[in-house]
C-alpha atoms as a PDB file:
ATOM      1  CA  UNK A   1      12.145 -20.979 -47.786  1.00  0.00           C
ATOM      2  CA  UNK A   2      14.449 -18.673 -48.251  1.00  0.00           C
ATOM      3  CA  UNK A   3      12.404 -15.016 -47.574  1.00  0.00           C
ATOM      4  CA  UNK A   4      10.504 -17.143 -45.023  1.00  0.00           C
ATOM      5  CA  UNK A   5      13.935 -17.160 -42.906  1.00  0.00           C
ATOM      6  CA  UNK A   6      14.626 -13.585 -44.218  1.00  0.00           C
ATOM      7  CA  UNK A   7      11.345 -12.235 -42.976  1.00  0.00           C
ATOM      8  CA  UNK A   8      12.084 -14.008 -40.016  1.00  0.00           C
ATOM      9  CA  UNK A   9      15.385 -12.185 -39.295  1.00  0.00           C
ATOM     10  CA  UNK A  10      13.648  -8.518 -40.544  1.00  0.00           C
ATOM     11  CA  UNK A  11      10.983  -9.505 -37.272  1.00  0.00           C
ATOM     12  CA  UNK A  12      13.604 -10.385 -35.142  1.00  0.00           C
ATOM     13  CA  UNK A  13      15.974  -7.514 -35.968  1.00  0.00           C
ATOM     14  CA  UNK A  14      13.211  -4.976 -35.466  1.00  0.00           C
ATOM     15  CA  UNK A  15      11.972  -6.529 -32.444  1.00  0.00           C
ATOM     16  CA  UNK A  16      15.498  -6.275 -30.708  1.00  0.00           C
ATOM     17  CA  UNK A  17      15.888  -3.041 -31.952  1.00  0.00           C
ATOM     18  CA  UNK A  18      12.609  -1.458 -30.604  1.00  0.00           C
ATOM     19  CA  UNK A  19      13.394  -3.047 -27.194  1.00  0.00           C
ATOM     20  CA  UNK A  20      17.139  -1.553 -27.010  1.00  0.00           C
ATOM     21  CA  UNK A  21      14.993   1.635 -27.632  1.00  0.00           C
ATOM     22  CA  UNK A  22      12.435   1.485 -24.943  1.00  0.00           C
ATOM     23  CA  UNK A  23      15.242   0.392 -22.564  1.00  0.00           C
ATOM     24  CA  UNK A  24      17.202   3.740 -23.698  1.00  0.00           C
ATOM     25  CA  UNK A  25      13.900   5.795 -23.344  1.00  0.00           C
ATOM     26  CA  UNK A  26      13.557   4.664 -19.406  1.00  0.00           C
ATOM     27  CA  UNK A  27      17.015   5.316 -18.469  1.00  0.00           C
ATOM     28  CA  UNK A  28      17.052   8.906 -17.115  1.00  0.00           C
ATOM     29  CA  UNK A  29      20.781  11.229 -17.154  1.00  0.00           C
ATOM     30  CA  UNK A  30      22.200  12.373 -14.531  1.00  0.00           C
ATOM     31  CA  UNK A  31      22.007  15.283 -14.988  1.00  0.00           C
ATOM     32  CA  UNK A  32      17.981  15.340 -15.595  1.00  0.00           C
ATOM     33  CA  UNK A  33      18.111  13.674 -11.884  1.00  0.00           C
ATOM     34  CA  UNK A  34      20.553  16.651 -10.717  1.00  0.00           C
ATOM     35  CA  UNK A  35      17.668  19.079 -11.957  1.00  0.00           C
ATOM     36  CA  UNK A  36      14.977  17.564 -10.649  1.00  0.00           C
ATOM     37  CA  UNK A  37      16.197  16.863  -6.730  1.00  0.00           C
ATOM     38  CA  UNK A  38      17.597  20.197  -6.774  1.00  0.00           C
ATOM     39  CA  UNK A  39      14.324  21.640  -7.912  1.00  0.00           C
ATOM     40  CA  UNK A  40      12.501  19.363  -5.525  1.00  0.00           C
ATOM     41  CA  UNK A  41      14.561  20.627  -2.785  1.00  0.00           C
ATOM     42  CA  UNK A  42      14.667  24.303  -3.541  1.00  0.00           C
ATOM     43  CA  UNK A  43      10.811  24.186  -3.574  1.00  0.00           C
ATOM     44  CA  UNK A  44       9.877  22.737  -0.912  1.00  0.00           C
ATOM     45  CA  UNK A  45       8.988  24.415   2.794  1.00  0.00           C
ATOM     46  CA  UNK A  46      10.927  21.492   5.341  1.00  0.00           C
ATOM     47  CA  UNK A  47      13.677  22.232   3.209  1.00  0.00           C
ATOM     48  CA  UNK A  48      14.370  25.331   1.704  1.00  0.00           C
ATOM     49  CA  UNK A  49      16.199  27.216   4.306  1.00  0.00           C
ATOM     50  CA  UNK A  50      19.008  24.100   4.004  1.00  0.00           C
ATOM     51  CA  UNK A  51      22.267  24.338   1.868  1.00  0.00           C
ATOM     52  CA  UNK A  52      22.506  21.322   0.135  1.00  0.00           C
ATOM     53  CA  UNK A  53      25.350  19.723  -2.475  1.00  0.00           C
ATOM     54  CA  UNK A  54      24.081  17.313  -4.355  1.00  0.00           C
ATOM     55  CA  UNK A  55      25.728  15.164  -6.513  1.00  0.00           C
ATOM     56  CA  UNK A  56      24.233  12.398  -8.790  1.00  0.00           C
ATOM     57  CA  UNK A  57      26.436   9.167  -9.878  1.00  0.00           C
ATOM     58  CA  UNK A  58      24.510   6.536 -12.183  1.00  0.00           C
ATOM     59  CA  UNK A  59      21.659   7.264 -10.562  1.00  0.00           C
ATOM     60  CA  UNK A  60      22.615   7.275  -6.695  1.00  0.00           C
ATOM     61  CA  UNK A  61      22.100  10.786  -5.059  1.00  0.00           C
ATOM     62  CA  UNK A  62      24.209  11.915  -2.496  1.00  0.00           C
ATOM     63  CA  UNK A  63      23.028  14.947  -0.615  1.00  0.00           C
ATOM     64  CA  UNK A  64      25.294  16.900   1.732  1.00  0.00           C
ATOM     65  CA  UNK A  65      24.259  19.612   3.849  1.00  0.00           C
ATOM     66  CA  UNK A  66      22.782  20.993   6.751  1.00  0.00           C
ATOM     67  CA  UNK A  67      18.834  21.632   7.860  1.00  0.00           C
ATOM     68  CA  UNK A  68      17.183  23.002  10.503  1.00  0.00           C
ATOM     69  CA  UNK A  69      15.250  20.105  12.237  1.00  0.00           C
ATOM     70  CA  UNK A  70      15.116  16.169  10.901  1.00  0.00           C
ATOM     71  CA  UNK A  71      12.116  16.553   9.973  1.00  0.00           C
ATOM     72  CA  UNK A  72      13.754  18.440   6.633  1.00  0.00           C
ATOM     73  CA  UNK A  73      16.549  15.713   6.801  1.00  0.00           C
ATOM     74  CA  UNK A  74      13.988  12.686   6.511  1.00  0.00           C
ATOM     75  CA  UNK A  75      12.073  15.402   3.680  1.00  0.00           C
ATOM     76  CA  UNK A  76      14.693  15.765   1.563  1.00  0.00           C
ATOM     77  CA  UNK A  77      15.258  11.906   1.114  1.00  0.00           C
ATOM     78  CA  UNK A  78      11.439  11.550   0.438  1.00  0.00           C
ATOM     79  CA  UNK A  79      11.781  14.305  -2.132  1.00  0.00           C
ATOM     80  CA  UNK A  80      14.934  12.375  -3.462  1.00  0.00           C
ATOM     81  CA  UNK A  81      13.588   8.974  -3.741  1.00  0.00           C
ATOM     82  CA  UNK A  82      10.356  10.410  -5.463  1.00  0.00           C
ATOM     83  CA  UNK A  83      12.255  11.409  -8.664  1.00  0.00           C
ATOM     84  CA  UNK A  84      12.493   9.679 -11.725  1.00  0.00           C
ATOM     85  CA  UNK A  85      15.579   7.294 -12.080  1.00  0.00           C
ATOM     86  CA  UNK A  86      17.208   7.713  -8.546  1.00  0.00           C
ATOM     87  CA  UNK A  87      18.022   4.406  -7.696  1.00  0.00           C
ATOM     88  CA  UNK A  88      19.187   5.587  -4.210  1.00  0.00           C
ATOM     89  CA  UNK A  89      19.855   8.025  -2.057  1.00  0.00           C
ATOM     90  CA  UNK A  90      22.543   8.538  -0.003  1.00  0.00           C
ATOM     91  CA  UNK A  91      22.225  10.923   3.151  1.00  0.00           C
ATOM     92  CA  UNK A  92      24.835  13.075   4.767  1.00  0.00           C
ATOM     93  CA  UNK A  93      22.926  15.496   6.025  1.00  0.00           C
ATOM     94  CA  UNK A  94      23.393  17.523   9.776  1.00  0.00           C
ATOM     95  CA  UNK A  95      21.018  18.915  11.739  1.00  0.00           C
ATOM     96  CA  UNK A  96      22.149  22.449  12.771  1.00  0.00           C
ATOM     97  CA  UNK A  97      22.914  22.604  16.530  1.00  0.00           C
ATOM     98  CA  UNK A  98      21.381  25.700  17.823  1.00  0.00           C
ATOM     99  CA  UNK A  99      23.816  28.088  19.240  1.00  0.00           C
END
């Protein structure tokens, strides 16, 4: 009886063990997401002539800048969104008023 409830506790120990790990697998830094919208943004043709700050807080974006037309505004939170771990995106972005 006794190594029955022993082997019983091993199972259950390793079982919450290799779930803590999976969960610690899917969570993605900050600074991984910081990387990857700033590459995202750099590379791509709506948005590339735009200055951007971005800034990355458990997993909530915030880009500041200014673009050309909305249609790199509206791009640059698709880009955002698309990355791995962003759990939102938050948009302070200005269209530049042509002089």
């Amino acid at each position: 009886m006794t190594m029955r409830v022993l082997s019983i506790c091993l199972v259950l120990s390793l079982l919450v063990a290799a779930a803590g790990a999976l969960l610690a697998q899917k969570q993605v830094s900050d600074d991984v997401i910081y990387d990857q919208v700033r590459r995202k943004l750099a590379n791509d043709p709506d948005v590339k002539g735009g200055t951007f700050d971005v800034k990355v807080e458990s997993g909530v974006v915030t880009i500041r800048g200014v673009v050309e037309k909305e249609r790199g505004r509206a791009k640059a939170e698709r880009l955002a969104k698309k990355v791995h771990g962003v759990r939102q995106v938050v948009l302070q972005i200005q269209i530049k008023q042509k002089s």
